[in-house]
N, C-alpha and C. Protein backbone atom coordinates (compact mmCIF):
# COMPACT_ATOMS: atom_id res chain seq x y z
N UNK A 1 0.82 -1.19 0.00
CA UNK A 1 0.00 0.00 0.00
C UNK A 1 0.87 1.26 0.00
N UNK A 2 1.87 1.19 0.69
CA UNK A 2 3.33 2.51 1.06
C UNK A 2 3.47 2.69 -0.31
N UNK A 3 4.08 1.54 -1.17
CA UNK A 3 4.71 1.62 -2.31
C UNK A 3 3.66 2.06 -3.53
N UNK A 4 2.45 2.03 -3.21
CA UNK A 4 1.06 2.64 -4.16
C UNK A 4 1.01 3.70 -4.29
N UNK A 5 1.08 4.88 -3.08
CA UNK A 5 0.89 5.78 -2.56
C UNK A 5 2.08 6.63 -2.96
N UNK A 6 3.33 5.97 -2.55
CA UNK A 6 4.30 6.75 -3.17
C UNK A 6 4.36 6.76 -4.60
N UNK A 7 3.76 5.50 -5.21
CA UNK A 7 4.10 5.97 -6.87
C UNK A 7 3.23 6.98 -7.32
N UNK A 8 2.00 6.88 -6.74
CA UNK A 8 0.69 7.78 -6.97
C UNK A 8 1.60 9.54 -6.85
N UNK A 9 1.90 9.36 -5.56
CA UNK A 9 3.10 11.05 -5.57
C UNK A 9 3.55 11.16 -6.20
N UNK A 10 4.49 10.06 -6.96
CA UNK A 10 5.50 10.45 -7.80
C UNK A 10 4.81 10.94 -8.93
N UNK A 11 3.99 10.22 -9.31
CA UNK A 11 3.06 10.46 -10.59
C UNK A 11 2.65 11.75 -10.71
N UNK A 12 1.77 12.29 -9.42
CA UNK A 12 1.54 13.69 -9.63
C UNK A 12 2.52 14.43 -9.57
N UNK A 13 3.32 13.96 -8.25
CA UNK A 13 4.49 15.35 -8.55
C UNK A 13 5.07 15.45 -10.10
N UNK A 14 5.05 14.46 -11.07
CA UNK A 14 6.33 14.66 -12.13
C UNK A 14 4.67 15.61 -13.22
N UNK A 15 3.70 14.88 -13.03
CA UNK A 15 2.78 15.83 -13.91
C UNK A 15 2.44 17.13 -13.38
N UNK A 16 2.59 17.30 -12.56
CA UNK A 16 2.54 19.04 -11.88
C UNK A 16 4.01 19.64 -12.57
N UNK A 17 5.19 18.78 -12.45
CA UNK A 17 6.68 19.69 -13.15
C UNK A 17 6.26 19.99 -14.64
N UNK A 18 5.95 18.83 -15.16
CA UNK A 18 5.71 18.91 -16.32
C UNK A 18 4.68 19.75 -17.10
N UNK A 19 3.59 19.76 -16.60
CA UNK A 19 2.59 20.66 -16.80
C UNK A 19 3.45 21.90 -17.01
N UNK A 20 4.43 22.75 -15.49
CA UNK A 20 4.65 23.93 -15.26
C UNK A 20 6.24 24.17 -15.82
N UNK A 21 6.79 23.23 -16.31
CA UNK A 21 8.05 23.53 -16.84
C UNK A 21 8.11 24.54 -17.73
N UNK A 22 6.58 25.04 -18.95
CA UNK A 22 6.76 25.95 -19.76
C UNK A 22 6.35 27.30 -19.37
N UNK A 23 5.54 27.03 -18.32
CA UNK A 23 4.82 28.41 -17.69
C UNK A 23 5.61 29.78 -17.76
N UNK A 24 5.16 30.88 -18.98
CA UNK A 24 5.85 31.83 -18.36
C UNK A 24 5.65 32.46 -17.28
N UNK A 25 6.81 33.46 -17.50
CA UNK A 25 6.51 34.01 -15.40
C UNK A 25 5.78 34.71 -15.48
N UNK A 26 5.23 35.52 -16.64
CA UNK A 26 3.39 36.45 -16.43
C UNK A 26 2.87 36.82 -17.83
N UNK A 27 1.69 36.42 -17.42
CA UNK A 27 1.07 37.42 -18.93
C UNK A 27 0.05 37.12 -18.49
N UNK A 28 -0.73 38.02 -18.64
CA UNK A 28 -2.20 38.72 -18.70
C UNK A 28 -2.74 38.51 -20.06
N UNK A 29 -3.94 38.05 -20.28
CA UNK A 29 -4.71 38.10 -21.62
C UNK A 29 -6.09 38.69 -21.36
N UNK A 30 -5.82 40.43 -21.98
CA UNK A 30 -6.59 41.32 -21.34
C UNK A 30 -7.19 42.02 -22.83
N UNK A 31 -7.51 40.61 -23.77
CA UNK A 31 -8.04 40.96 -25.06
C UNK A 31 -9.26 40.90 -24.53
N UNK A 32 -10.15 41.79 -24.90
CA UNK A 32 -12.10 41.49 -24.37
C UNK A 32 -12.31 40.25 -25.58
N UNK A 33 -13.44 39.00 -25.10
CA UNK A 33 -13.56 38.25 -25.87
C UNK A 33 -14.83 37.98 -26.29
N UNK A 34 -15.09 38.20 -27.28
CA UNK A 34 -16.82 38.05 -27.77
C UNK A 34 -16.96 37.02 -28.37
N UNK A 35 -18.00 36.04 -28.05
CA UNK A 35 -18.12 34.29 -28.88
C UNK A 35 -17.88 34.40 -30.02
N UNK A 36 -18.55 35.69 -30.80
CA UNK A 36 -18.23 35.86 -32.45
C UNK A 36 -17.40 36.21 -33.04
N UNK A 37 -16.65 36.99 -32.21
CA UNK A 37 -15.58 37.34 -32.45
C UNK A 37 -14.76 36.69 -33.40
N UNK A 38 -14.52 38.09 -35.08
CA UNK A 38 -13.05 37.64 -35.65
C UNK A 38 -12.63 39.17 -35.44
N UNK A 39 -10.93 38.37 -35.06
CA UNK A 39 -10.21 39.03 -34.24
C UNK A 39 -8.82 39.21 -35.11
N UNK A 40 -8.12 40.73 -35.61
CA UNK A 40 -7.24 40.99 -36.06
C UNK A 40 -6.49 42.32 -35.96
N UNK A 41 -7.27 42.48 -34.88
CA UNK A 41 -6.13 43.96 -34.71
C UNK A 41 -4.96 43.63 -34.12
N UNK A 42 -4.44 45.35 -33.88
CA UNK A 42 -2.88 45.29 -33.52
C UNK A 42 -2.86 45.06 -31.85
N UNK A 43 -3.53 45.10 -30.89
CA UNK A 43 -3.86 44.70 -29.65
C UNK A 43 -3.82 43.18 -29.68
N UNK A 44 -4.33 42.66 -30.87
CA UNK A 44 -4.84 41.44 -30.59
C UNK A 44 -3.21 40.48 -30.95
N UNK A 45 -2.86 41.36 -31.95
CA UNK A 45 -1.43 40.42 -32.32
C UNK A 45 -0.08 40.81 -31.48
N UNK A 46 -0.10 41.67 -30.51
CA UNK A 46 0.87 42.27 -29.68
C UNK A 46 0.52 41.32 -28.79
N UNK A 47 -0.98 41.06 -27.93
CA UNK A 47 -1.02 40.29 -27.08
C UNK A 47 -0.66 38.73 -27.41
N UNK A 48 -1.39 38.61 -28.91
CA UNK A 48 -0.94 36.87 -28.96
C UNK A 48 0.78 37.00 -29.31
N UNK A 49 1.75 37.83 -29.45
CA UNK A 49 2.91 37.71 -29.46
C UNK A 49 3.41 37.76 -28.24
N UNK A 50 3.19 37.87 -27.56
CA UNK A 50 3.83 38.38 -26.03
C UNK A 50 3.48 36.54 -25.48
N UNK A 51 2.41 36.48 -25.65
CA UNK A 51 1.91 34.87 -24.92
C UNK A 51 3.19 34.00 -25.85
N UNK A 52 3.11 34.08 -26.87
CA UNK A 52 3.91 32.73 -27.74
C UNK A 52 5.23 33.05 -27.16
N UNK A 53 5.87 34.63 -27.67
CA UNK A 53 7.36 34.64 -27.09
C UNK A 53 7.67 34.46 -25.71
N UNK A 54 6.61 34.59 -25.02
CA UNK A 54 7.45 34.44 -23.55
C UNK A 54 7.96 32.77 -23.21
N UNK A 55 7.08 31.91 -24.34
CA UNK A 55 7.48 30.23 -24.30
C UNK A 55 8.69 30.49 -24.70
N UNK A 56 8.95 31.41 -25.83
CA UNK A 56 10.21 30.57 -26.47
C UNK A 56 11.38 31.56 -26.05
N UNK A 57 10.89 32.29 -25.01
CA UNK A 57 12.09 33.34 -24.46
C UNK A 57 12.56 32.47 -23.20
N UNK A 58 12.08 31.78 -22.88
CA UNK A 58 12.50 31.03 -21.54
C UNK A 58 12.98 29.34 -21.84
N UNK A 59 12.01 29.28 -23.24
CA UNK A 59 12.65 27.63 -23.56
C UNK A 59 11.00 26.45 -22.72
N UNK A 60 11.21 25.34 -23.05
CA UNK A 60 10.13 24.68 -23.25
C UNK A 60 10.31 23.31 -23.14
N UNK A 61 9.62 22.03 -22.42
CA UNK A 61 9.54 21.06 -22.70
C UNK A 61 8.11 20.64 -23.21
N UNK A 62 8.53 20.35 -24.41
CA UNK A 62 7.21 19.57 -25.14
C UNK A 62 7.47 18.50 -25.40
N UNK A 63 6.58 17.77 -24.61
CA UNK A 63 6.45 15.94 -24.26
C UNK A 63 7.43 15.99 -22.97
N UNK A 64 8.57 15.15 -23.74
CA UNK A 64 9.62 15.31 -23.47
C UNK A 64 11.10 15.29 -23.78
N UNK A 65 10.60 16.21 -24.67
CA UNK A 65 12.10 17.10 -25.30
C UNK A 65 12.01 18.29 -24.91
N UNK A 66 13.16 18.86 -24.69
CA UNK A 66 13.01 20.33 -23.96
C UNK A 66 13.42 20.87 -25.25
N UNK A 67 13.16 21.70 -25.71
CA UNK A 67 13.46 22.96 -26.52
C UNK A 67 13.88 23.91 -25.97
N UNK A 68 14.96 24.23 -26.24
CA UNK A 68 15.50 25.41 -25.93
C UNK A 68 15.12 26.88 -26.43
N UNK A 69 15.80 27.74 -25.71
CA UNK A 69 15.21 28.84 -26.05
C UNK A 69 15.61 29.81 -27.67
N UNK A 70 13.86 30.27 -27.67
CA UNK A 70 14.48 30.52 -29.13
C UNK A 70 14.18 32.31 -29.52
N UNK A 71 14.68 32.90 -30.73
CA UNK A 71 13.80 33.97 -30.81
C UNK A 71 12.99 34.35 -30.72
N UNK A 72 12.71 35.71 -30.22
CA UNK A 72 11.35 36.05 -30.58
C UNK A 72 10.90 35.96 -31.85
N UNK A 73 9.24 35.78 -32.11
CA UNK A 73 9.06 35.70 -33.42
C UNK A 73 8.32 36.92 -33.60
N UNK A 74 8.44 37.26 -35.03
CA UNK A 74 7.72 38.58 -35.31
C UNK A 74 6.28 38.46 -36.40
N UNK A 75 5.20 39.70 -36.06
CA UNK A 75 3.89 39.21 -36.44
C UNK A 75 3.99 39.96 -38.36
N UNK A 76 3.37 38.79 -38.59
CA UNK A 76 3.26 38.95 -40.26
C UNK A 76 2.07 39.31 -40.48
N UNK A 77 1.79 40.19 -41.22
CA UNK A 77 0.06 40.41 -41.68
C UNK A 77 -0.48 39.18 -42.69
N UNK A 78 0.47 38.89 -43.52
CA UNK A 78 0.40 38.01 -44.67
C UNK A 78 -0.11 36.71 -43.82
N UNK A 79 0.59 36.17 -43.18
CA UNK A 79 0.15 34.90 -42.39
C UNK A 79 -1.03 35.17 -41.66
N UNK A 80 -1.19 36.41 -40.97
CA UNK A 80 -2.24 36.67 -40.27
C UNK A 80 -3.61 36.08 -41.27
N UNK A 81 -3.42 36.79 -42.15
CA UNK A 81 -4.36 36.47 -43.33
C UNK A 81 -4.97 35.24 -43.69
N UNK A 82 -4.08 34.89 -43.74
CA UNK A 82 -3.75 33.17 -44.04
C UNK A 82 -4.72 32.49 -42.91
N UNK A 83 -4.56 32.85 -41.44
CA UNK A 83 -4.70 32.34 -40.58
C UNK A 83 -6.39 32.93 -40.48
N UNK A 84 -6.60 33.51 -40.41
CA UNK A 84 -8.09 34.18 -40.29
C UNK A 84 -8.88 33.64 -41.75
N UNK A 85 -8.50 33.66 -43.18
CA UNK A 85 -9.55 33.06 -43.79
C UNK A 85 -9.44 31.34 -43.30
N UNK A 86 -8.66 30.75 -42.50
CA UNK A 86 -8.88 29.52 -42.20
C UNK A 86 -10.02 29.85 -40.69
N UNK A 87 -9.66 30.46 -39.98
CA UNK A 87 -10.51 30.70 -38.81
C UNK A 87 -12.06 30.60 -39.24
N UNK A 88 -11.99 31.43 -40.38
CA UNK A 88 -13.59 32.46 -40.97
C UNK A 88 -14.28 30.66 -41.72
N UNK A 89 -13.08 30.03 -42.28
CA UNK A 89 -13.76 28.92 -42.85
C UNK A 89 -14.47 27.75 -41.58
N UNK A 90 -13.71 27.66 -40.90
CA UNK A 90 -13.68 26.62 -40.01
C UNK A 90 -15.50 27.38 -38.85
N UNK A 91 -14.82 28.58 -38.70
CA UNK A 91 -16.02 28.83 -37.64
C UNK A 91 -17.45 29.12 -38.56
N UNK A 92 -17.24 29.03 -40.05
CA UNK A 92 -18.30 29.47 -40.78
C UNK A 92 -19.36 28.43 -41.18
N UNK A 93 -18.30 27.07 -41.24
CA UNK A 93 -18.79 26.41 -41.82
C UNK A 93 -18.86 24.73 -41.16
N UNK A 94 -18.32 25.59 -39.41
CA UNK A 94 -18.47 24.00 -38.55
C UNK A 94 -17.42 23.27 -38.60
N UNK A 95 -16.90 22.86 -38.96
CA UNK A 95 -15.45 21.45 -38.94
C UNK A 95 -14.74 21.87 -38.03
N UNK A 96 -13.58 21.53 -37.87
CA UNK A 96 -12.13 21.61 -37.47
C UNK A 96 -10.67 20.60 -37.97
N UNK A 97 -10.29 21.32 -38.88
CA UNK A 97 -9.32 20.04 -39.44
C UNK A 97 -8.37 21.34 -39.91
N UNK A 98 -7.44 20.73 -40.15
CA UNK A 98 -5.72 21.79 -40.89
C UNK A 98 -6.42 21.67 -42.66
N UNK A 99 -7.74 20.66 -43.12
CA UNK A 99 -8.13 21.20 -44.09
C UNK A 99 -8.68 21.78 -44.40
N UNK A 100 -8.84 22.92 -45.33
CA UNK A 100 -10.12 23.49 -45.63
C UNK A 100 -11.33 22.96 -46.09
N UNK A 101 -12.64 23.47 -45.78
CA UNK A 101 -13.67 23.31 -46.47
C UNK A 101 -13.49 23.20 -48.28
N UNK A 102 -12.40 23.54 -48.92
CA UNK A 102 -12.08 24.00 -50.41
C UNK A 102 -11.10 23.11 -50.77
N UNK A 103 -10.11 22.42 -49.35
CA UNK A 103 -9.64 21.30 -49.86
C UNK A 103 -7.70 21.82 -49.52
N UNK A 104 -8.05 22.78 -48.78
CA UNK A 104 -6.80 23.79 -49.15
C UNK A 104 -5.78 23.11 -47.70
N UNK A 105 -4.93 23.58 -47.65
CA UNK A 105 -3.93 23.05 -46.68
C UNK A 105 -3.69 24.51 -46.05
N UNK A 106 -2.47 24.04 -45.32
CA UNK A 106 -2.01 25.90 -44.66
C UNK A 106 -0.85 26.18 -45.71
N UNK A 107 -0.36 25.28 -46.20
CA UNK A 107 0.88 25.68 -47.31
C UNK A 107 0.49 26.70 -48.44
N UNK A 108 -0.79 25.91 -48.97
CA UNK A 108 -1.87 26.56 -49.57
C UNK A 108 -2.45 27.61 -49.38
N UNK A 109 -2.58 28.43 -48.14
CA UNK A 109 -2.99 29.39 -47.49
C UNK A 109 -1.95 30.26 -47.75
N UNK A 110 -1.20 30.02 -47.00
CA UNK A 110 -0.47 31.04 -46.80
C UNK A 110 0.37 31.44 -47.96
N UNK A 111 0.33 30.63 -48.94
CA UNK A 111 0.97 30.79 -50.62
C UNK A 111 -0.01 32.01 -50.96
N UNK A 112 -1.57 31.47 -50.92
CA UNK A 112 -2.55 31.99 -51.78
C UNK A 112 -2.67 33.49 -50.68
N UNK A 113 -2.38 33.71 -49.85
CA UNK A 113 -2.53 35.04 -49.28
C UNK A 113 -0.74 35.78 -49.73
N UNK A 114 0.23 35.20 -50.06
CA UNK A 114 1.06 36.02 -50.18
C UNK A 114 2.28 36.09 -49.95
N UNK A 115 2.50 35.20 -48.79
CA UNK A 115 4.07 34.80 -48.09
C UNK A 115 4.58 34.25 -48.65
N UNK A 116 5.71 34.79 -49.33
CA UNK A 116 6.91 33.67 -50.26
C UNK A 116 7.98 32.74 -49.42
N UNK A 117 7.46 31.37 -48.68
CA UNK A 117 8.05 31.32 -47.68
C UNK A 117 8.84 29.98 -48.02
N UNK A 118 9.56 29.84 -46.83
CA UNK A 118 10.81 28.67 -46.51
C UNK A 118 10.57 27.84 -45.73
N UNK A 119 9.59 27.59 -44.90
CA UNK A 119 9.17 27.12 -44.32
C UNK A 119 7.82 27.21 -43.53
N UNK A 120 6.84 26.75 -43.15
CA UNK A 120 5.32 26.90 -43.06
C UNK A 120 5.30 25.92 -41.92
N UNK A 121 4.35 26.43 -40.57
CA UNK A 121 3.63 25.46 -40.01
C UNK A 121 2.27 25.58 -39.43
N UNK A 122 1.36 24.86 -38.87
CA UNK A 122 0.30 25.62 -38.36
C UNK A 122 -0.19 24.90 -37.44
N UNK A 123 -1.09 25.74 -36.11
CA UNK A 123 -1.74 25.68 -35.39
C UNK A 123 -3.02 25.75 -35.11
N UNK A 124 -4.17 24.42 -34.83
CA UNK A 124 -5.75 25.29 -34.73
C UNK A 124 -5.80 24.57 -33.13
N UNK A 125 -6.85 25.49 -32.80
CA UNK A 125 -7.70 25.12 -31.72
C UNK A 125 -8.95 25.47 -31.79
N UNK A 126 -9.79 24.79 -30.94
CA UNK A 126 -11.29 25.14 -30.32
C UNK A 126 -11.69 25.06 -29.33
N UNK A 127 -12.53 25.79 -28.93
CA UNK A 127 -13.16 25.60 -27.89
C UNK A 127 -12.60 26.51 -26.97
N UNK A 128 -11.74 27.64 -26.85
CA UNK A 128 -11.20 28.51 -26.10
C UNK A 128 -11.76 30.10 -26.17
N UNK A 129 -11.57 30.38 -24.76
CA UNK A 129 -12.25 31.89 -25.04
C UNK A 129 -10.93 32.54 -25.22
N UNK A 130 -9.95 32.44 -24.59
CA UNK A 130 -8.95 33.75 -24.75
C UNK A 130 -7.37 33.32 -25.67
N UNK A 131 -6.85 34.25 -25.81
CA UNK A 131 -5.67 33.87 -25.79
C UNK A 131 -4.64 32.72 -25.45
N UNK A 132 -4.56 33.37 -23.71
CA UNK A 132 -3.69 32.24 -22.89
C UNK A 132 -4.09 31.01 -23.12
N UNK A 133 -5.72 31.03 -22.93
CA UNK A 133 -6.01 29.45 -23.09
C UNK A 133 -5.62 28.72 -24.13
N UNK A 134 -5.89 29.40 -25.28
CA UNK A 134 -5.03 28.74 -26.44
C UNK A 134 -3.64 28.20 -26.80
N UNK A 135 -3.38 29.00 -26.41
CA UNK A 135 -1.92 28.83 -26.12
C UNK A 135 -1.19 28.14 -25.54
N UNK A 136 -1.48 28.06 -24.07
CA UNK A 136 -1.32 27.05 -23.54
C UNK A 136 -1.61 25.80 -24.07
N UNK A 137 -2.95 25.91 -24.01
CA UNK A 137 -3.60 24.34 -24.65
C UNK A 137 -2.56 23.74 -25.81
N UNK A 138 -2.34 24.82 -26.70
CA UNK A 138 -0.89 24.11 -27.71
C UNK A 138 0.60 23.59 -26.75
N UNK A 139 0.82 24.74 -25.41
CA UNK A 139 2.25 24.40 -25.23
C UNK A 139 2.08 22.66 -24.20
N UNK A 140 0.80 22.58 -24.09
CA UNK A 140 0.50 21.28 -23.63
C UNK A 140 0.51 20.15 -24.47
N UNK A 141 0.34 20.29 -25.90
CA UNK A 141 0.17 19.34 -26.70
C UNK A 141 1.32 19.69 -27.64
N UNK A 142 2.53 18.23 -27.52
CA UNK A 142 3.50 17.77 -28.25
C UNK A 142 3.90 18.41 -29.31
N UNK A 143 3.00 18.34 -30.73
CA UNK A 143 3.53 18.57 -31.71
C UNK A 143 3.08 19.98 -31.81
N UNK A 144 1.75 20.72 -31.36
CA UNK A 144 2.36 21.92 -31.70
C UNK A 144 2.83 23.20 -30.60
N UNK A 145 3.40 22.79 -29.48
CA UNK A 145 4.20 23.12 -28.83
C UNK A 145 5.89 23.02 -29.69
N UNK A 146 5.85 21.75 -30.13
CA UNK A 146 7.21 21.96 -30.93
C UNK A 146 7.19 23.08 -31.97
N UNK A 147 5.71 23.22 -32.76
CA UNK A 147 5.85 24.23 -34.06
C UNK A 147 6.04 25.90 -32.88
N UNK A 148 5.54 25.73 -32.30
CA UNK A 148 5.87 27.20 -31.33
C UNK A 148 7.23 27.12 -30.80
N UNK A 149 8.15 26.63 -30.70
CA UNK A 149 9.59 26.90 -29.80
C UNK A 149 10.53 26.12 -31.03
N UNK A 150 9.69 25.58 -32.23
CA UNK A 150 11.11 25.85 -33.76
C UNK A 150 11.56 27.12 -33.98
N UNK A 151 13.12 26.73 -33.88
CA UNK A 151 13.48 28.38 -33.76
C UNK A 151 13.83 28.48 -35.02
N UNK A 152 13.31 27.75 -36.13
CA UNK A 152 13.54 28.09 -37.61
C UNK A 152 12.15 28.62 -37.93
N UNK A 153 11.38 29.08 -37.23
CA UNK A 153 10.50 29.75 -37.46
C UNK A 153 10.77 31.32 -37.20
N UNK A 154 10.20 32.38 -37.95
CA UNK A 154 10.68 33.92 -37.21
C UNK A 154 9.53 34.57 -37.83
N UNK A 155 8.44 34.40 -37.66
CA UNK A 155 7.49 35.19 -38.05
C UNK A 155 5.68 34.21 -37.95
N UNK A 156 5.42 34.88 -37.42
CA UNK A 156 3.83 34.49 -37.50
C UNK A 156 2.38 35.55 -37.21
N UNK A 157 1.94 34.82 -37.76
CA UNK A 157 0.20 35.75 -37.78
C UNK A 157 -0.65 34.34 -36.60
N UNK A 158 -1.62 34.87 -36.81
CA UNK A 158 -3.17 34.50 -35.79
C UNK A 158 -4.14 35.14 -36.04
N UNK A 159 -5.06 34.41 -35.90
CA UNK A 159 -6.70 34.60 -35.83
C UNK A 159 -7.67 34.07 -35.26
N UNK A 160 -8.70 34.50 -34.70
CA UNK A 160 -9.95 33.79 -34.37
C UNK A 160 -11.17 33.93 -35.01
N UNK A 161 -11.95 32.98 -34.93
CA UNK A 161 -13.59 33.39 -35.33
C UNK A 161 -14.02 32.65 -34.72
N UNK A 162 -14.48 33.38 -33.15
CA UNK A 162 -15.41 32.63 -32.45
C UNK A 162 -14.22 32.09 -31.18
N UNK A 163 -14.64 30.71 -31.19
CA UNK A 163 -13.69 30.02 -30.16
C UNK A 163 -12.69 29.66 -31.23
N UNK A 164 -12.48 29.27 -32.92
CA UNK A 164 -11.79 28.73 -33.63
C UNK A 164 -10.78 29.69 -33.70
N UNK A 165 -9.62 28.86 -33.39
CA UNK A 165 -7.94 29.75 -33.80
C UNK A 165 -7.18 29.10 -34.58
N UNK A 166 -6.37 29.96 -35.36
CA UNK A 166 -5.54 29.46 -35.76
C UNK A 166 -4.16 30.03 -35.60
N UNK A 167 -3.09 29.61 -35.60
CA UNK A 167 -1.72 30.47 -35.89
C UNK A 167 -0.94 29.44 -36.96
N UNK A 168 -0.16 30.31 -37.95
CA UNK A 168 0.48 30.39 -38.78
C UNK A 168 1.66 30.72 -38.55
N UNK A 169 2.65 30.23 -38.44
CA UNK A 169 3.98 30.21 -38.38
C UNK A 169 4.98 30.07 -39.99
N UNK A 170 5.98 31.10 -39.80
CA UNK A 170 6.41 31.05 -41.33
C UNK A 170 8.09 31.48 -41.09
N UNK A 171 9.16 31.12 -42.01
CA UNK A 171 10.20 31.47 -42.25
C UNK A 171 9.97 31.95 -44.14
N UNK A 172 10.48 33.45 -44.10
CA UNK A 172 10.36 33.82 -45.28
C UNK A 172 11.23 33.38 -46.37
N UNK A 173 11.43 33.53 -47.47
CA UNK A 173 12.66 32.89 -48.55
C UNK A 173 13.11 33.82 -48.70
């Protein structure tokens, strides 16, 4: 029973480290959030930059590989773009998938909005009201916690419509 109890501790204690290993040390997500909300101003991409860089200003374990710390990344309108007609599709038309309703990909996106790029990755979620939550919710989940702390990434956009997000991550050519 001793030896139950202690594994049971161990268990939580290592998922409490793990959980908080990426936590930055503060941010506020003090975007107002409306269910309908599509969301693209400059408030909105200062705040979702501040949430992503503070992961990759301090460094990151996703799963369990730690990523080290990487640049800040800087906000693209072009990807933004990219990222919001996927938002506008997804919250318009119900689904949730990295495909479009049209069949389109994010490579595809972000071509057809404009970014001549070197590299492409992307992020959706649902079901979140703010920012942080989103965010988090990615630096919790593996693979795209890794697309947030690739430090061959240096530029990204975001969007919402509704609870649906997306971010777009890009290295230019």
């Amino acid at each position: 029973m001793k030896k139950q109890r202690s594994l049971q501790y161990f268990f939580w204690c290592a998922l409490f480290i793990s959980m908080s290993s990426c936590a930055p040390d503060s941010f506020q997500d003090n975007i107002p959030d409306e269910p309908g909300q599509t969301t693209t101003t400059d408030e909105f991409a200062l705040a979702f930059l501040d949430a992503v860089n503070a992961y990759r200003e301090s460094g990151c374990t996703c799963g369990v590989r730690f990523m080290p710390p990487a640049a800040p990344l800087q906000w693209d309108d072009l990807l933004s773009n990219a990222a919001q007609r996927h938002a506008n599709d997804m919250g318009n038309n119900g689904f949730f998938s990295h495909t479009g309703s049209d069949g389109s990909s994010s490579s595809t996106r972000v071509t057809d909005a404009g970014y001549n790029w070197q590299s492409v990755g992307e992020n959706i979620a649902f079901g979140y009201s703010g920012i942080e939550a989103a965010v988090d919710a990615w630096i919790n989940s593996e693979g795209h916690c890794r697309n947030i702390m690739n430090a061959s990434f240096t530029e990204m956009g975001a969007a919402r419509k509704g609870t649906y997000w997306v971010q777009d991550l890009g290295k230019p050519r």
